[in-house]
Each structure stands twice: as C-alpha cells, then as structure tokens.
C-alpha atoms as a PDB file:
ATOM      1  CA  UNK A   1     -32.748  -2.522   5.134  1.00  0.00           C
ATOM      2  CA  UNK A   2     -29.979  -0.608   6.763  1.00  0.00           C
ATOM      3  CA  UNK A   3     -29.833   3.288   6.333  1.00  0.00           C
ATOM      4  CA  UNK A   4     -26.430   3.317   6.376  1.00  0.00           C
ATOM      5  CA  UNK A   5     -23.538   2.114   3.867  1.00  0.00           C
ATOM      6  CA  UNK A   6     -20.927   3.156   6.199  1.00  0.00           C
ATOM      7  CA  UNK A   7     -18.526   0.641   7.687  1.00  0.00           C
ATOM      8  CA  UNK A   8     -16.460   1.373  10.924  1.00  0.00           C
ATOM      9  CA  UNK A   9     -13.528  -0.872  10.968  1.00  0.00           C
ATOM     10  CA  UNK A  10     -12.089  -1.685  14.878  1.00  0.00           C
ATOM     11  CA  UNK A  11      -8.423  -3.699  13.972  1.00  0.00           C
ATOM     12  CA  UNK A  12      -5.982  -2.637  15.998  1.00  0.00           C
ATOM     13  CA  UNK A  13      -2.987  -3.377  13.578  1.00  0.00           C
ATOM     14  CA  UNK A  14      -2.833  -0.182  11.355  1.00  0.00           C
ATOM     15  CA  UNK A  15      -1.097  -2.669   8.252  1.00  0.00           C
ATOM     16  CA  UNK A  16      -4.655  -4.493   7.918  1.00  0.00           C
ATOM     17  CA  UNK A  17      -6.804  -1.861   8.766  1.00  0.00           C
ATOM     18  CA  UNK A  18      -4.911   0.280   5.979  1.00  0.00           C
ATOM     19  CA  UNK A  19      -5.453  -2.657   3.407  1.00  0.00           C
ATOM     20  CA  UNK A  20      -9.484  -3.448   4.367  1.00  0.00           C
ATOM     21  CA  UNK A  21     -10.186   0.644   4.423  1.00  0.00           C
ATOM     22  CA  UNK A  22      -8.711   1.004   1.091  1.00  0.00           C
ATOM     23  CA  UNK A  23     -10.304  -2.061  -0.425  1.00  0.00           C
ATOM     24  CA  UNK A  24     -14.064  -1.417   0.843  1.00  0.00           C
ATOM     25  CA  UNK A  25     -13.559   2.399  -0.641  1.00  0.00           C
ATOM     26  CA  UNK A  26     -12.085   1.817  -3.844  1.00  0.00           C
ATOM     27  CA  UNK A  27     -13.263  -1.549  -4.408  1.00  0.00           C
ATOM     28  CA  UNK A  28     -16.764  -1.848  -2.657  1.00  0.00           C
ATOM     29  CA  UNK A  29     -17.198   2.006  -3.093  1.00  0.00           C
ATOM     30  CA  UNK A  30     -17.899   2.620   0.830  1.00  0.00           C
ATOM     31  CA  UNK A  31     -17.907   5.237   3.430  1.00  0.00           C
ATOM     32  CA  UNK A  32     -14.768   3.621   5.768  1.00  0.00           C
ATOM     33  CA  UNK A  33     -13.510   4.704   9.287  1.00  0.00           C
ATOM     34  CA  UNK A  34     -11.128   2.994  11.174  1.00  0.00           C
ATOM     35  CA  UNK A  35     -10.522   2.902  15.262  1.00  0.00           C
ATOM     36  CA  UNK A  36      -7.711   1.333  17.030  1.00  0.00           C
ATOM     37  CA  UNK A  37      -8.595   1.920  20.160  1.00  0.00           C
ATOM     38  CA  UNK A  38     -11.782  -0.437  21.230  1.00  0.00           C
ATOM     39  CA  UNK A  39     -13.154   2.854  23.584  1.00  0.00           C
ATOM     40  CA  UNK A  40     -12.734   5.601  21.164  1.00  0.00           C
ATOM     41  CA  UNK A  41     -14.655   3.115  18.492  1.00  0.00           C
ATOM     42  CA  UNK A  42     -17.709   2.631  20.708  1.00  0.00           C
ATOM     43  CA  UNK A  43     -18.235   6.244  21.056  1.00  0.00           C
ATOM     44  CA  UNK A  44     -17.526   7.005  16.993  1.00  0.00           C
ATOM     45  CA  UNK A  45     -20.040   3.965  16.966  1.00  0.00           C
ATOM     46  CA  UNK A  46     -22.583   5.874  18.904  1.00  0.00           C
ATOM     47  CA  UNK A  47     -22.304   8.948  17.127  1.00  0.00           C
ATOM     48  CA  UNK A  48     -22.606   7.838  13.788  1.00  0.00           C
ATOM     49  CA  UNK A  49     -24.788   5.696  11.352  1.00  0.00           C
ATOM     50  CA  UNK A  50     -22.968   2.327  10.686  1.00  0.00           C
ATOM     51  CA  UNK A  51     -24.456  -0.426   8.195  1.00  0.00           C
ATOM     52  CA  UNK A  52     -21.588  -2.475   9.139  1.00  0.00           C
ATOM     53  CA  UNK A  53     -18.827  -2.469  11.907  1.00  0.00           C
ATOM     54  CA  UNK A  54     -15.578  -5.059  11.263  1.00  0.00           C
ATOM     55  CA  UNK A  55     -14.180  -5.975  14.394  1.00  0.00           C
ATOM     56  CA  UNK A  56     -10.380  -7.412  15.188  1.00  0.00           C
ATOM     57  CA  UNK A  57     -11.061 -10.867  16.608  1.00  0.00           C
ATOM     58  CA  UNK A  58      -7.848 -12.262  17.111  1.00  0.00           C
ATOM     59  CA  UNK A  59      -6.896 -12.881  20.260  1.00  0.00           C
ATOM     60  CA  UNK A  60     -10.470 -11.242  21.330  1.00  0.00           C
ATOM     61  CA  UNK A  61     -10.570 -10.082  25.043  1.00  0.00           C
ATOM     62  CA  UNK A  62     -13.507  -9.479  27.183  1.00  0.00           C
ATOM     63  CA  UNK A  63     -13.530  -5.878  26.047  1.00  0.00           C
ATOM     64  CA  UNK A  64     -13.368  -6.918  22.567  1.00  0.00           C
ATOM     65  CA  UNK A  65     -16.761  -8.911  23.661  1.00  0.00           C
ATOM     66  CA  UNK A  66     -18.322  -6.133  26.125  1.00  0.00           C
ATOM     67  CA  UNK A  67     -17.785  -4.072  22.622  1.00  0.00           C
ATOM     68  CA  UNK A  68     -19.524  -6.126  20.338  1.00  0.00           C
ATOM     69  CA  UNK A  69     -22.082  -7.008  22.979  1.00  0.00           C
ATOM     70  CA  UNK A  70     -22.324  -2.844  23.157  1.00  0.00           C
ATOM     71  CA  UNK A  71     -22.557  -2.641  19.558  1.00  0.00           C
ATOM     72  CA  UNK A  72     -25.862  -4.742  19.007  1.00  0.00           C
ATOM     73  CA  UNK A  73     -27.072  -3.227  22.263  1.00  0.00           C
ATOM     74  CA  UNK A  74     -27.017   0.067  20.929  1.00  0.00           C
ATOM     75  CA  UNK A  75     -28.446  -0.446  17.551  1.00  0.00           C
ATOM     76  CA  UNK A  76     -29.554  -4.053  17.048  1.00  0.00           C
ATOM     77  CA  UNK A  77     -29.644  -4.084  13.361  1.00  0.00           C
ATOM     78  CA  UNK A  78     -26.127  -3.495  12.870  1.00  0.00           C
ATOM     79  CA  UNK A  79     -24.125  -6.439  11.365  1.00  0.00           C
ATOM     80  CA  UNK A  80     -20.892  -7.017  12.986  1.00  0.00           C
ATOM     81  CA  UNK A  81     -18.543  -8.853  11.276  1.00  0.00           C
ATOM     82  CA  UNK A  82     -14.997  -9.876  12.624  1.00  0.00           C
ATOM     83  CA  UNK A  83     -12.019 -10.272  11.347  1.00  0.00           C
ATOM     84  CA  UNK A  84      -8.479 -12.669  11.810  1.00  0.00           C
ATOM     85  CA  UNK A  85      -5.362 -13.352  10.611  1.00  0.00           C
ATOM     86  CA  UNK A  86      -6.133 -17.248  10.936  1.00  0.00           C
ATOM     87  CA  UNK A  87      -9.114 -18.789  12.132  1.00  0.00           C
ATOM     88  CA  UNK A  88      -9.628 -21.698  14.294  1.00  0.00           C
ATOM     89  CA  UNK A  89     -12.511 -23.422  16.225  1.00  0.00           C
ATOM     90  CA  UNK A  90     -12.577 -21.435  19.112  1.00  0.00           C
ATOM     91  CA  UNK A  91     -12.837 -18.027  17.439  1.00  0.00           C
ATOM     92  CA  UNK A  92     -15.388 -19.815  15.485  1.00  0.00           C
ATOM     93  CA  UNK A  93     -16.939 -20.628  18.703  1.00  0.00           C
ATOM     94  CA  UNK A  94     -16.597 -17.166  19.773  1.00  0.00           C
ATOM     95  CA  UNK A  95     -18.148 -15.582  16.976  1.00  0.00           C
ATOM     96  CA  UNK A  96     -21.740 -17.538  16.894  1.00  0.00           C
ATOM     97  CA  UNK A  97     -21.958 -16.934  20.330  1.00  0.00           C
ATOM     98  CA  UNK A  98     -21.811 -12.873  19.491  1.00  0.00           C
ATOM     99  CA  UNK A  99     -23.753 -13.617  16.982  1.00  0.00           C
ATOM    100  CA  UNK A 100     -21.594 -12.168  14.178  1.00  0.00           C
ATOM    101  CA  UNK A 101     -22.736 -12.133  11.027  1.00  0.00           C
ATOM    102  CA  UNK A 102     -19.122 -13.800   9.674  1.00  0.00           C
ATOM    103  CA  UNK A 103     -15.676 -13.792   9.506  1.00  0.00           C
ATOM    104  CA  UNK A 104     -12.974 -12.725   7.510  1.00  0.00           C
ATOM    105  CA  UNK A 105      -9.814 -13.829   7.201  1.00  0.00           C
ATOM    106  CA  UNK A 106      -6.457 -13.351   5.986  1.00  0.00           C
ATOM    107  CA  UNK A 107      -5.500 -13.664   3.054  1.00  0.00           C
ATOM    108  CA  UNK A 108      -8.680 -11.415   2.378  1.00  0.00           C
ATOM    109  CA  UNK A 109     -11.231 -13.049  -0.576  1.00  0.00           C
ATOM    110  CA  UNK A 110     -12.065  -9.895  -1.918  1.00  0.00           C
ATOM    111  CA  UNK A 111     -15.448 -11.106  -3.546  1.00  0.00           C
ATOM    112  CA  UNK A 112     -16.345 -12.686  -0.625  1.00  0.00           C
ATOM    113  CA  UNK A 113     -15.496  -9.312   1.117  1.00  0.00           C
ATOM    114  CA  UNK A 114     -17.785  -7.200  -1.363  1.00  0.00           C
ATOM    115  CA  UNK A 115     -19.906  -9.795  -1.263  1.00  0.00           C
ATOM    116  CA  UNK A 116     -20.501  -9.940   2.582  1.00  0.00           C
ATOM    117  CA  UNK A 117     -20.711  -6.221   2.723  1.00  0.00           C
ATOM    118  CA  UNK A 118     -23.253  -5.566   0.225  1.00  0.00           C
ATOM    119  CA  UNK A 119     -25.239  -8.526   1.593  1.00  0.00           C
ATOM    120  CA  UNK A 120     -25.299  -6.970   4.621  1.00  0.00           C
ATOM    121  CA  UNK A 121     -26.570  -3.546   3.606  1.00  0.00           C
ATOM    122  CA  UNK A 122     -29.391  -5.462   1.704  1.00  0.00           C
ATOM    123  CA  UNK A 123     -30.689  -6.496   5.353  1.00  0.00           C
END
C-alpha cells in the first residue's frame, strides 16, 4: 500500500490542471500539486512522497516519456496515470507501453476519477 495520498498533477494547460486540482481536493479530499513544466515536476517528484502522479499525454513527446520512464525509475510503486483531451489508439498504445495505470479523459467521469485514485492508493 502506498504511503502517500498525495497526487502531483504534470498538465501543462493551467484550465485543466485548475479543474483536476480542485476536484481531487474538494471532491476526493487529496493533497494536490500541479507542475507545468515537465523538469521542474521531476525534481518536485523526487523530493516529495507521491501515491499518484497524473501526467498530460496529449501530444506526448519523448520528454513526456523519459519523464514517466523517470518516474517509475525513481520509485517503482508509484501509479502514473495520464491524462487527454481525446483519446485515440495510439495514445492508447502509448500508455501500455509506459505501463500506466489508466487514462483519463475529457469530459472528466468524476467517479471514475475518485474511483481510480483511491484504487490506486489501496495498492
């Protein structure tokens, strides 16, 4: 079981990272920070104890894979979960090859959001 019930959120739009950190802390009752900047979250990521790091997959570039890659190399038991606007195969594709635990996407399922995050502190 994880130690920690903090999430770090990594979306680069401020509009959806605004919208997730305020649902998971009023609505899932977490501990939220949020990075824009895919650098500056590896070394929050590093510093701190995260359950559960959300991760802007749209469009995903090789740093947005070197940094999940990072993230499971530095602590193995996190879950990393990504998120997108819309999904399609390929992301799909991209995210069981990282190995993420799932995807969200917009519009946001808010159940299936507390749901997925409490499931994922239970592991």
């Amino acid at each position: 079981m994880l130690e920690s019930n903090q999430i770090l959120l990594i979306i680069q739009s401020e509009e959806n990272a605004n919208y997730l950190m305020e649902q998971l802390i009023i609505g899932g009752g977490h501990a939220v920070s949020v990075e824009t900047n895919i650098s500056a979250a590896f070394e929050v990521f590093k510093q701190g104890a995260f359950g559960v790091v959300i991760v802007q997959m749209c469009g995903a570039t090789d740093e947005t894979v070197r940094l999940v890659k990072g993230l499971m190399e530095v602590d193995p038991d996190v879950v990393v979960m990504g998120f997108c606007e819309k999904v399609s195969p390929e992301l799909l594709q991209e995210a069981a090859k990282l190995k993420l635990y799932d995807v969200i996407t917009k519009p946001v399922n808010l159940d299936r959001l507390f749901f997925l995050t409490k499931r994922s502190m239970e592991l």
